[in-house]
Protein backbone atom coordinates (compact mmCIF):
# COMPACT_ATOMS: atom_id res chain seq x y z
CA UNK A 1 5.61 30.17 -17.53
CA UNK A 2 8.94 29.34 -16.00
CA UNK A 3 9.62 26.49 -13.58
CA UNK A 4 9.79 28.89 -10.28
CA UNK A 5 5.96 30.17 -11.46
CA UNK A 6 4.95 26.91 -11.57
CA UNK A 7 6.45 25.92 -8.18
CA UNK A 8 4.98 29.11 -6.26
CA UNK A 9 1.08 28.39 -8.30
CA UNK A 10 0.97 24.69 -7.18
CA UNK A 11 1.82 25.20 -3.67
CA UNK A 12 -1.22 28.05 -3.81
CA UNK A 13 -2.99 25.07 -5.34
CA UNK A 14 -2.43 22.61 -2.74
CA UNK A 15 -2.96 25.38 0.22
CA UNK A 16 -6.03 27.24 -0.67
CA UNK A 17 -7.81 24.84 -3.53
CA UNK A 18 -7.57 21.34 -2.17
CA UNK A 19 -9.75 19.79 0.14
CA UNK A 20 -7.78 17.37 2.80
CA UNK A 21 -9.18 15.15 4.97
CA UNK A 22 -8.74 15.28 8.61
CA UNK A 23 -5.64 13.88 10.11
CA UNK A 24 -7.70 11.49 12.53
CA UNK A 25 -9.12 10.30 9.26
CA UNK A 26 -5.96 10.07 7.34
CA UNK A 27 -4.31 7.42 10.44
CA UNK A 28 -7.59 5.28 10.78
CA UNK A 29 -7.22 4.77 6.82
CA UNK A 30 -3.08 4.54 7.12
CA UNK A 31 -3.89 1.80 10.05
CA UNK A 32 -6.86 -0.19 7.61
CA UNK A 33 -4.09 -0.19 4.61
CA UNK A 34 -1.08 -1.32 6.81
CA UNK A 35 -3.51 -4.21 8.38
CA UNK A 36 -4.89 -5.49 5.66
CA UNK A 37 -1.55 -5.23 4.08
CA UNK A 38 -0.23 -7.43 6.29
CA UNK A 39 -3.17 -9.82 6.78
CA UNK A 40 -2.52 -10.15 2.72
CA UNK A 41 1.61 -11.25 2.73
CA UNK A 42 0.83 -13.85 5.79
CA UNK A 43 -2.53 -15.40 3.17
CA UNK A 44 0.08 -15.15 0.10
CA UNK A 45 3.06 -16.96 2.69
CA UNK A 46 0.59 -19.33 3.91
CA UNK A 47 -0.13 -20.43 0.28
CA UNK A 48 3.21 -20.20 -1.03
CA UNK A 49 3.80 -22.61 2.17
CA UNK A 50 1.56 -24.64 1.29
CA UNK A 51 2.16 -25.06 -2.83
CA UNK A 52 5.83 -25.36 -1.85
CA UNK A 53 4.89 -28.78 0.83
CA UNK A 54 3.05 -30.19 -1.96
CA UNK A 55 5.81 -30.05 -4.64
CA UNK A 56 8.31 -31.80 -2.10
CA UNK A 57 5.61 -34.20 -1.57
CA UNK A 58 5.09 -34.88 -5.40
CA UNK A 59 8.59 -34.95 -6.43
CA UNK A 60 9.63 -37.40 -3.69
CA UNK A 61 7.50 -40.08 -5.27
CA UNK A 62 10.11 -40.32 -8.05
């Protein structure tokens, strides 16, 4: 099979074999994964805040 069959069979794959979920669907789940994505860097800043306040503190006792 050369590479333009293959091209031309997974396009009819994706059009008539696949099942796709409906756009509305597809943005509320884009929206959850870009929210929680975020919520996630501000917890992992907040903690790297926090580790980094406590070294300073420990190494200015010496």
């Amino acid at each position: 099979m050369n590479f333009i069959q293959y091209i031309k069979d997974s396009f009819e794959e994706l059009n008539n074999h696949m099942t796709w979920i409906s756009r509305e669907n597809a943005q509320k789940t884009t929206v959850t994964v870009a929210v929680f994505t975020i919520l996630f860097a501000l917890g992992v800043a907040g903690v790297d805040y926090v580790f980094q306040q406590g070294l300073d503190n420990f190494f200015k006792l010496f």
